[in-house]
PDB file of N, CA and C in Angstrom:
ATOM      1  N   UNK A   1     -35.063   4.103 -44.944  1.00  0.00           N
ATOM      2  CA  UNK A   1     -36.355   4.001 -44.294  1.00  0.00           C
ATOM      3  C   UNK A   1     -36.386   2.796 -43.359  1.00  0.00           C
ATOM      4  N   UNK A   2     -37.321   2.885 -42.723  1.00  0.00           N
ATOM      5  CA  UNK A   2     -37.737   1.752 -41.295  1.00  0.00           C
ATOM      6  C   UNK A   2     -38.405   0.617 -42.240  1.00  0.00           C
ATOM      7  N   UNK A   3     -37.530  -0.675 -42.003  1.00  0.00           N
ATOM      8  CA  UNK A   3     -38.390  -1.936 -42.592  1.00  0.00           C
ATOM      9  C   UNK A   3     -39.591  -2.004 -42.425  1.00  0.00           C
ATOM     10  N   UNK A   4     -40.555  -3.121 -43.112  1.00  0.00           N
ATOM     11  CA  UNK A   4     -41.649  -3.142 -43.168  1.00  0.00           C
ATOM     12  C   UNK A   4     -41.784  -4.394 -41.590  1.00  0.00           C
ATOM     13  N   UNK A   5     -40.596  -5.109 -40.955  1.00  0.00           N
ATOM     14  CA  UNK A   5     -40.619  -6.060 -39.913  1.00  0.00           C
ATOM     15  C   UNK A   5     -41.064  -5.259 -38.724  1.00  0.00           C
ATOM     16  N   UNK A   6     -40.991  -3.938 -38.603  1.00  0.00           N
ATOM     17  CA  UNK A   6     -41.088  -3.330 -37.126  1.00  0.00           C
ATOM     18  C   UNK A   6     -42.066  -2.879 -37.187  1.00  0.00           C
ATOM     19  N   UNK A   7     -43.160  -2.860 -36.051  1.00  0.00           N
ATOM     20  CA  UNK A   7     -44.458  -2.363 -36.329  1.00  0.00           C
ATOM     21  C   UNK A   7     -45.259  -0.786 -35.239  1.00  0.00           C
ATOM     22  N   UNK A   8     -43.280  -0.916 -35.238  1.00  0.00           N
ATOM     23  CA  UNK A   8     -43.725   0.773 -34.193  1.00  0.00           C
ATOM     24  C   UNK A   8     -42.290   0.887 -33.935  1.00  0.00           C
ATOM     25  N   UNK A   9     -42.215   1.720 -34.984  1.00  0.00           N
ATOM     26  CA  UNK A   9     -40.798   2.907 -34.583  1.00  0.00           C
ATOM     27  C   UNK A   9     -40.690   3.534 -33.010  1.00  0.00           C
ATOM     28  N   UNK A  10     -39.986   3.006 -32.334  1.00  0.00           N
ATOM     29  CA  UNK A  10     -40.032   3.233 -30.908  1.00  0.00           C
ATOM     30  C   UNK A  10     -39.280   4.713 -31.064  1.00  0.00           C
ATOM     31  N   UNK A  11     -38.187   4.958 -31.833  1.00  0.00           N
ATOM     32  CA  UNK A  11     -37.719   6.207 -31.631  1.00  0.00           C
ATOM     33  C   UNK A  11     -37.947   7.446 -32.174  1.00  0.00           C
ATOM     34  N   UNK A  12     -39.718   7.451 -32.779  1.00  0.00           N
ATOM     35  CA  UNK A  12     -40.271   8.254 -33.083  1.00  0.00           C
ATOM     36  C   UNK A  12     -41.555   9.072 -32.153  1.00  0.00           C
ATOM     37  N   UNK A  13     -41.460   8.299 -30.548  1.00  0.00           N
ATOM     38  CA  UNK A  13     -42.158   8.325 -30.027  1.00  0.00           C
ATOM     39  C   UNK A  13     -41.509   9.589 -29.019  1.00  0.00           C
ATOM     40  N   UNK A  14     -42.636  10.517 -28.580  1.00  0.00           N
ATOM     41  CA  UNK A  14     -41.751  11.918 -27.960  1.00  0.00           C
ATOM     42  C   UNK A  14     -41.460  11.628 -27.012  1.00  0.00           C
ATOM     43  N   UNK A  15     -41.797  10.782 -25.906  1.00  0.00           N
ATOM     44  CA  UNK A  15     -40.691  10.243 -24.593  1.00  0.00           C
ATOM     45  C   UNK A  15     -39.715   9.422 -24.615  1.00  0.00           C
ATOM     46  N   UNK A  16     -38.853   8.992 -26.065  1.00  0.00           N
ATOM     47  CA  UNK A  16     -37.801   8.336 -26.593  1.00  0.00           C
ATOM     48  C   UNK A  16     -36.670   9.510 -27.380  1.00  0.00           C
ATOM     49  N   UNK A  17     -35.733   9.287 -26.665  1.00  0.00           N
ATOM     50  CA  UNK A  17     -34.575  10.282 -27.135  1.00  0.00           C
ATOM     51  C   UNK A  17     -33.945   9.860 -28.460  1.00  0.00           C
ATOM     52  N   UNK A  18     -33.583  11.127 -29.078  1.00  0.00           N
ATOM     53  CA  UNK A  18     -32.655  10.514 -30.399  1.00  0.00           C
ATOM     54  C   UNK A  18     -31.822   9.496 -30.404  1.00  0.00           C
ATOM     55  N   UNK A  19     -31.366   8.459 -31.046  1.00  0.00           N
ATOM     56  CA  UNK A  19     -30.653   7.824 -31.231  1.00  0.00           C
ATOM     57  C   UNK A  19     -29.696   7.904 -32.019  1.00  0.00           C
ATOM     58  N   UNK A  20     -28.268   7.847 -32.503  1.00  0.00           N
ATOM     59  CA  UNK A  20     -27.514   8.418 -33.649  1.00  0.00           C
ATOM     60  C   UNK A  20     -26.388   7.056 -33.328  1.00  0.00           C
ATOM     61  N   UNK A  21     -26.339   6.076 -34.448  1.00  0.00           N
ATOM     62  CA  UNK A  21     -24.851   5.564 -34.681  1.00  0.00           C
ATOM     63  C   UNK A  21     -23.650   5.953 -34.761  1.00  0.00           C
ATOM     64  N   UNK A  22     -22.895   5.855 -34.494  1.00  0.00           N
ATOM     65  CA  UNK A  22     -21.562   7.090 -34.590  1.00  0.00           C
ATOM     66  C   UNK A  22     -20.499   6.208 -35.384  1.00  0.00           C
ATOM     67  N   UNK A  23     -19.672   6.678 -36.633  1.00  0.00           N
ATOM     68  CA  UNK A  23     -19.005   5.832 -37.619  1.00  0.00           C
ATOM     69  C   UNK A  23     -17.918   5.361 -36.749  1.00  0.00           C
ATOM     70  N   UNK A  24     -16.950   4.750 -37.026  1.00  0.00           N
ATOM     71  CA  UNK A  24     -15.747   4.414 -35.919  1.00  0.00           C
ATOM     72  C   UNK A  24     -14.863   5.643 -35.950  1.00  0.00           C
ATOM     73  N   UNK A  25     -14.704   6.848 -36.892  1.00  0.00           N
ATOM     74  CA  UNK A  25     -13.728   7.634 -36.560  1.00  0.00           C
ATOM     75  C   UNK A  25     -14.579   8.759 -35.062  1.00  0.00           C
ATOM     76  N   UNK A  26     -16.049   8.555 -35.262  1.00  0.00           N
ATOM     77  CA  UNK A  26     -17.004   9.790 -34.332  1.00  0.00           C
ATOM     78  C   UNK A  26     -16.472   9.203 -33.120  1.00  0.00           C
ATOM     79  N   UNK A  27     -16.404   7.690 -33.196  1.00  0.00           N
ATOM     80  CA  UNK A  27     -16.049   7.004 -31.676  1.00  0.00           C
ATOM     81  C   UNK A  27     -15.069   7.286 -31.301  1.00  0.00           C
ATOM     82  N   UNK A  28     -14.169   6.968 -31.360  1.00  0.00           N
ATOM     83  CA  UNK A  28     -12.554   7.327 -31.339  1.00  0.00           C
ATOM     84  C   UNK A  28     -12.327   8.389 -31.106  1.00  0.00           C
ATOM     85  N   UNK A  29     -13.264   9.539 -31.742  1.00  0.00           N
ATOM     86  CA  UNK A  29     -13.025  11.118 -31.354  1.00  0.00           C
ATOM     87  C   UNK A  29     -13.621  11.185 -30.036  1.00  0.00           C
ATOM     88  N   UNK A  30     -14.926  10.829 -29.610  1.00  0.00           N
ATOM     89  CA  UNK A  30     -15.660  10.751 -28.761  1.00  0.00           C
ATOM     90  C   UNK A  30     -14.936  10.507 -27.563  1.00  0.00           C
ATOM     91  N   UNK A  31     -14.574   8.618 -27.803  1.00  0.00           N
ATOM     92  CA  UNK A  31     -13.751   8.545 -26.862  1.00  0.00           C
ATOM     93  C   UNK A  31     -12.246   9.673 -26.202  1.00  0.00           C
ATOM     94  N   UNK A  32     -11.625  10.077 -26.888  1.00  0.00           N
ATOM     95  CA  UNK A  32     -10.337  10.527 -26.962  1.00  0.00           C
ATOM     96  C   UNK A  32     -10.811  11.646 -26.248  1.00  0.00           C
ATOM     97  N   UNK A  33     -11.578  12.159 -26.864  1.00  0.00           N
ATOM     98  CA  UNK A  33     -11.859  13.641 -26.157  1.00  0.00           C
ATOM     99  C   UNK A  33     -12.914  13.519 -24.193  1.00  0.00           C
ATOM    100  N   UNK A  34     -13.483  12.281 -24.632  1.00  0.00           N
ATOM    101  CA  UNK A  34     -13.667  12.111 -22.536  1.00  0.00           C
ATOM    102  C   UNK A  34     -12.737  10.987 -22.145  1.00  0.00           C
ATOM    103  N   UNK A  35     -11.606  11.048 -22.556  1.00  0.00           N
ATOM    104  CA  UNK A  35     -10.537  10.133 -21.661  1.00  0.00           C
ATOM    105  C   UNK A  35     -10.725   8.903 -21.437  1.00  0.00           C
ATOM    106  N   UNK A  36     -11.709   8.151 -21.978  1.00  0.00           N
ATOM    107  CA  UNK A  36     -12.274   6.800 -21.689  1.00  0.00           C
ATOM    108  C   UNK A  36     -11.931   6.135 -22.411  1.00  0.00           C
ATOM    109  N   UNK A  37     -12.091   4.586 -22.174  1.00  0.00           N
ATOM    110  CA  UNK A  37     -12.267   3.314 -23.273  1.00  0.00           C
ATOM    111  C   UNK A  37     -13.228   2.849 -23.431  1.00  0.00           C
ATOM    112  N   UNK A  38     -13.758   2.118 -24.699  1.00  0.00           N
ATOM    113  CA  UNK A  38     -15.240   1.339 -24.849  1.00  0.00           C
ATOM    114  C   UNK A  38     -15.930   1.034 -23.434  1.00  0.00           C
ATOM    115  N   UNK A  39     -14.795   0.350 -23.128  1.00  0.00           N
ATOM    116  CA  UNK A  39     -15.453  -0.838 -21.573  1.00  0.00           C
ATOM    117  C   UNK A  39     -15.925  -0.200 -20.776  1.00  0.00           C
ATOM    118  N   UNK A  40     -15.435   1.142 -20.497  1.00  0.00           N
ATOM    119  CA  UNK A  40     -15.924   2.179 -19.297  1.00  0.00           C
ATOM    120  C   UNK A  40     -16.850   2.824 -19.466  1.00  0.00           C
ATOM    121  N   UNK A  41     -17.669   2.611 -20.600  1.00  0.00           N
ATOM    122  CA  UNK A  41     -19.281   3.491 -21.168  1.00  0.00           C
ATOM    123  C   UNK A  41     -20.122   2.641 -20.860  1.00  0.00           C
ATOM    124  N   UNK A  42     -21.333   3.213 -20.322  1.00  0.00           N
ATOM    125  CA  UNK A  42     -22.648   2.495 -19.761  1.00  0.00           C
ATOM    126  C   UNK A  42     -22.892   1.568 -21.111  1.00  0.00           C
ATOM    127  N   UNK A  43     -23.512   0.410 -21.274  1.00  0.00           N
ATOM    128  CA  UNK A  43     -23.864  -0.495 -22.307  1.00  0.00           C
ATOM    129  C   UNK A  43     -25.364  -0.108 -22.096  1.00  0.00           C
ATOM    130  N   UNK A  44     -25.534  -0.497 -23.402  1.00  0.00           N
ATOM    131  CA  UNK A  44     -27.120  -0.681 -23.970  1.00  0.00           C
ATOM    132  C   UNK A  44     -27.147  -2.237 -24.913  1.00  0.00           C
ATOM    133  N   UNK A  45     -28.258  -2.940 -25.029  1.00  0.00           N
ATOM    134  CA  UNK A  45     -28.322  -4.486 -25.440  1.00  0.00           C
ATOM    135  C   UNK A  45     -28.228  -4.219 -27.062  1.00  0.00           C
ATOM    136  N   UNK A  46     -28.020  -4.664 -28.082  1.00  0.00           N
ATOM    137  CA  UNK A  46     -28.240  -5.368 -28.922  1.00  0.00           C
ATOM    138  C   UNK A  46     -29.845  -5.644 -29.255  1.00  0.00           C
ATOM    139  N   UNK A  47     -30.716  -6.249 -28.472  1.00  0.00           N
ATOM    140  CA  UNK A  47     -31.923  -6.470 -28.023  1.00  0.00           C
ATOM    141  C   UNK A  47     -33.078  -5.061 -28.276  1.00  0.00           C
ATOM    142  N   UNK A  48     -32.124  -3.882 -27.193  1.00  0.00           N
ATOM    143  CA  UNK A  48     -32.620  -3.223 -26.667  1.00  0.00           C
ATOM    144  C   UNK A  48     -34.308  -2.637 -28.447  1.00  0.00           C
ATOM    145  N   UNK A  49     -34.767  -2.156 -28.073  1.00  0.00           N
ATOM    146  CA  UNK A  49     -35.871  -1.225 -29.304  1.00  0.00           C
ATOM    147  C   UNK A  49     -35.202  -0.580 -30.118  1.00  0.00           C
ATOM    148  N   UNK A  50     -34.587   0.253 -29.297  1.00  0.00           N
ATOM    149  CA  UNK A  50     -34.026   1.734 -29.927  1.00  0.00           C
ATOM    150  C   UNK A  50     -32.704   1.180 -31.255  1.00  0.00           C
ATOM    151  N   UNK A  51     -31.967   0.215 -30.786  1.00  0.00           N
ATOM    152  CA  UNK A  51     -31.019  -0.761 -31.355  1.00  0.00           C
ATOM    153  C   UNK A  51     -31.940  -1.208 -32.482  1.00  0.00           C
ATOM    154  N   UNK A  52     -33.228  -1.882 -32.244  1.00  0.00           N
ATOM    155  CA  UNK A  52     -33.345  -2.796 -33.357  1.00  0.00           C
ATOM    156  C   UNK A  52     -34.021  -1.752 -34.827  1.00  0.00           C
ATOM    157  N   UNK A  53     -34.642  -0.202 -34.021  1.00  0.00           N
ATOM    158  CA  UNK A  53     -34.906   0.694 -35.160  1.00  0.00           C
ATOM    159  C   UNK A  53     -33.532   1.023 -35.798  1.00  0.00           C
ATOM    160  N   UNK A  54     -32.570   1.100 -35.598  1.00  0.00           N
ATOM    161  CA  UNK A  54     -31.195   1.973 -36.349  1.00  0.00           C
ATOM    162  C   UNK A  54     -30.763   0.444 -36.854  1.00  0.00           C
ATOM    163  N   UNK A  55     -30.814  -0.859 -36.450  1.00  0.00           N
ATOM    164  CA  UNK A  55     -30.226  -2.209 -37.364  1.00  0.00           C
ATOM    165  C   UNK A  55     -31.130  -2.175 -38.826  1.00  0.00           C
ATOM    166  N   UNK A  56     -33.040  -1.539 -38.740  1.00  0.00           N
ATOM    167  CA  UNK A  56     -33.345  -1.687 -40.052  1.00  0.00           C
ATOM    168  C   UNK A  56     -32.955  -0.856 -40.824  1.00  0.00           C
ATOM    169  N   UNK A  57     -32.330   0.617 -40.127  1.00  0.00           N
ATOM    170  CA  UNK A  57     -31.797   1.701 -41.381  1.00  0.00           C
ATOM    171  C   UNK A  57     -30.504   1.021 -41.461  1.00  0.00           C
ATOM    172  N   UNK A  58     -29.258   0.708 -40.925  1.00  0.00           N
ATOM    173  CA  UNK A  58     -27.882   0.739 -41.069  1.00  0.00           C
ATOM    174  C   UNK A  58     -27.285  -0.307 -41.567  1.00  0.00           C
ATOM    175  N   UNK A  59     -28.700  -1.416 -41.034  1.00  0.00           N
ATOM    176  CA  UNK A  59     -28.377  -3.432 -41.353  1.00  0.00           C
ATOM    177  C   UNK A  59     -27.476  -3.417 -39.515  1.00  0.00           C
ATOM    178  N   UNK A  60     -27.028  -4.946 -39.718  1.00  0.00           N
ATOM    179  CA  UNK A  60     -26.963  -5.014 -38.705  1.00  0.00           C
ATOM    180  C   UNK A  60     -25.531  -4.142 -37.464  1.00  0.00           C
ATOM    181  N   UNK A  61     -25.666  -3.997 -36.178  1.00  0.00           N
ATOM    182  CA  UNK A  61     -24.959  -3.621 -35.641  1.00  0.00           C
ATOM    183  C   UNK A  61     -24.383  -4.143 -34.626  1.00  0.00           C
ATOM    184  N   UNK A  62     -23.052  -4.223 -34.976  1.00  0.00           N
ATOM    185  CA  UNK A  62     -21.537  -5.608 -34.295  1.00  0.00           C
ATOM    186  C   UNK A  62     -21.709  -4.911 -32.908  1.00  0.00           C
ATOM    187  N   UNK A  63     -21.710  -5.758 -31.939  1.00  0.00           N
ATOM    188  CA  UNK A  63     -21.107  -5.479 -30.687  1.00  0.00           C
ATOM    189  C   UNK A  63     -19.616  -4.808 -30.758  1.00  0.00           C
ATOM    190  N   UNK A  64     -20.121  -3.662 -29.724  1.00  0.00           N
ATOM    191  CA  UNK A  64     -18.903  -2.867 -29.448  1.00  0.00           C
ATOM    192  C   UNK A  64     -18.938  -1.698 -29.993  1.00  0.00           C
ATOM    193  N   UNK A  65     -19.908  -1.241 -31.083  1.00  0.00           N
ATOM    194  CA  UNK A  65     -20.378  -0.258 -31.630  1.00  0.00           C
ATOM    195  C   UNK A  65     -20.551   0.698 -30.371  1.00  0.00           C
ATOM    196  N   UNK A  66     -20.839   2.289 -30.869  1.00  0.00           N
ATOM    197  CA  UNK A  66     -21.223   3.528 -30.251  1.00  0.00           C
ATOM    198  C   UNK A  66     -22.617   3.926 -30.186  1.00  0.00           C
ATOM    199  N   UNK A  67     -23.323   4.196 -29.386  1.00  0.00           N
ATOM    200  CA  UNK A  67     -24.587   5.174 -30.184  1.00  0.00           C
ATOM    201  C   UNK A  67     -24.337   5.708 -29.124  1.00  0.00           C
ATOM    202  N   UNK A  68     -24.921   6.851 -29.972  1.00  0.00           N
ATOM    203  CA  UNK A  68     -24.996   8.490 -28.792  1.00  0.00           C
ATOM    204  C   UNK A  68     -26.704   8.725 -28.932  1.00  0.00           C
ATOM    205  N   UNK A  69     -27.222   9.413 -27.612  1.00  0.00           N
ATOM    206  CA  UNK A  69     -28.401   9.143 -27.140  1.00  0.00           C
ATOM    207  C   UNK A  69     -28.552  10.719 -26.863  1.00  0.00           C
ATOM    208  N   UNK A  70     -29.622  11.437 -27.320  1.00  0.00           N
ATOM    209  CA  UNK A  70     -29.436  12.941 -26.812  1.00  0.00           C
ATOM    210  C   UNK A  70     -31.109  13.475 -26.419  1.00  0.00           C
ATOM    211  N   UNK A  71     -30.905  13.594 -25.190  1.00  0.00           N
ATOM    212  CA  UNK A  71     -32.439  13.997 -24.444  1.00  0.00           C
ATOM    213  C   UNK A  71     -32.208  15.325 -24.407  1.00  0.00           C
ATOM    214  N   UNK A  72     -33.761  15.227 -24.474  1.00  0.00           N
ATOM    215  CA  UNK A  72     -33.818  17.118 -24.418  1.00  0.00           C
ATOM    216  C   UNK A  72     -34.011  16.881 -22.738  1.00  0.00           C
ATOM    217  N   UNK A  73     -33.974  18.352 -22.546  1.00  0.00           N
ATOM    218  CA  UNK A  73     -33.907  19.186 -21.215  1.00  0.00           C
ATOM    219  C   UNK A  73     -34.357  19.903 -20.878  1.00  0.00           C
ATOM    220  N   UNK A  74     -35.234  20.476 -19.766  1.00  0.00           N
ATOM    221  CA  UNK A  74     -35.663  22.112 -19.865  1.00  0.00           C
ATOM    222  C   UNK A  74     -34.709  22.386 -18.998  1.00  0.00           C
ATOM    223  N   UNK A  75     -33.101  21.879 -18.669  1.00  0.00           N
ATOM    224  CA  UNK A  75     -32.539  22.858 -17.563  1.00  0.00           C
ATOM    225  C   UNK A  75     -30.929  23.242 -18.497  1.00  0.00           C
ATOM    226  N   UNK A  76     -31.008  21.926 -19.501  1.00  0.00           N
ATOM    227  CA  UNK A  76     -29.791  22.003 -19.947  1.00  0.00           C
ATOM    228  C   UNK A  76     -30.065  22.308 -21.607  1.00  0.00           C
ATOM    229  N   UNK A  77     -30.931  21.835 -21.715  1.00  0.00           N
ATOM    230  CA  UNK A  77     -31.325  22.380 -23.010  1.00  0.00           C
ATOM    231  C   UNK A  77     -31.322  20.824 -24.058  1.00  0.00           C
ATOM    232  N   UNK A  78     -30.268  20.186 -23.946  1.00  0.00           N
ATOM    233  CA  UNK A  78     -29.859  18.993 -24.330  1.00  0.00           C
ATOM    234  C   UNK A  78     -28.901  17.911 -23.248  1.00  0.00           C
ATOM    235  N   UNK A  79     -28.960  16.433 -23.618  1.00  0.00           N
ATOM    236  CA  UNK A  79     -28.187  16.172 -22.494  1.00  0.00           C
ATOM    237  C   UNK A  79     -27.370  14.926 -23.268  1.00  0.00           C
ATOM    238  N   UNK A  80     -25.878  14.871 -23.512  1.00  0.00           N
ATOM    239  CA  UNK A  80     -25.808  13.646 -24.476  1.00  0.00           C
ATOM    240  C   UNK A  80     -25.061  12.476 -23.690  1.00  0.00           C
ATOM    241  N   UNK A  81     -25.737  11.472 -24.381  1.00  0.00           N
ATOM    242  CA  UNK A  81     -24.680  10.299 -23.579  1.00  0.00           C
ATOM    243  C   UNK A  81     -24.421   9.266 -24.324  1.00  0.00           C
ATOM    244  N   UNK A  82     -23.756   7.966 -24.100  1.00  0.00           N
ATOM    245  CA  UNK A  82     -23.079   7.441 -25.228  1.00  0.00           C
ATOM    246  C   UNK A  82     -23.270   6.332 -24.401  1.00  0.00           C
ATOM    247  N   UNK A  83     -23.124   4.941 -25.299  1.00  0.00           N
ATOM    248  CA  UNK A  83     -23.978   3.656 -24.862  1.00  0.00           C
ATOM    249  C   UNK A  83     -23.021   2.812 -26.256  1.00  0.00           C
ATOM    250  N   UNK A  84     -22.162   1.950 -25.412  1.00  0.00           N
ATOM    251  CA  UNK A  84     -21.437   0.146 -25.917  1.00  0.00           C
ATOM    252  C   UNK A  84     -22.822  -0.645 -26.185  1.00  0.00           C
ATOM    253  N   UNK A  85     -22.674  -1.255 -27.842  1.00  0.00           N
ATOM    254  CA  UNK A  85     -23.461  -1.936 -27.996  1.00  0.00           C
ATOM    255  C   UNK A  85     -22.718  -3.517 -27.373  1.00  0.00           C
ATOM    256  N   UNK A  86     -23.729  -3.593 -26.255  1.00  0.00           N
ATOM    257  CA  UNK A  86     -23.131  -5.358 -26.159  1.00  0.00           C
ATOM    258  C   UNK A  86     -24.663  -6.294 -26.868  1.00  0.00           C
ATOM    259  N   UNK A  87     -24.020  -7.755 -26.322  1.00  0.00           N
ATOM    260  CA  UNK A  87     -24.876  -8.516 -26.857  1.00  0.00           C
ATOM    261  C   UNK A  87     -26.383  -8.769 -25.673  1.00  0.00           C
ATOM    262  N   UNK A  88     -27.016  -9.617 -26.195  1.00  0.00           N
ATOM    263  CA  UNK A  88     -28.295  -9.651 -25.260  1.00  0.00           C
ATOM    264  C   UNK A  88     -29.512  -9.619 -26.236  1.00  0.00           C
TER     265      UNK A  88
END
């Protein structure tokens, strides 16, 4: 569950896309399968909201971590993308 410190689950809100941690083997698959390395994925902060709701379920989350981000669509249906936790 969401700590009692946050006083608005930002990623329960319907113009905020899912958020999902990905374990280190999801990353690695992730990566492997779009040809990339960490460094070459758009970053998201440490800081960021969406970050600090998944640090009260998971505890905290190390730079360099994965999250995958999945918006809905009305053209695609879903749209997923993947985000380097840096610091900030």
């Amino acid at each position: 569950m969401v700590s009692d410190n946050i006083s608005f689950n930002v990623l329960k809100h319907v113009l905020v896309p899912e958020h999902h941690l990905l374990s280190e083997e999801e990353a690695d698959a992730v990566l492997k399968q779009l040809g990339m390395t960490r460094d070459q994925l758009p970053k998201i902060r440490n800081s960021d909201a969406g970050i600090k709701v998944l640090e009260s379920i998971y505890g905290p989350i190390a730079e360099g971590r994965i999250v995958k981000i999945v918006r809905k669509s009305e053209t695609a249906q879903e749209f997923v993308a993947y985000r380097l936790v840096t610091k900030g």
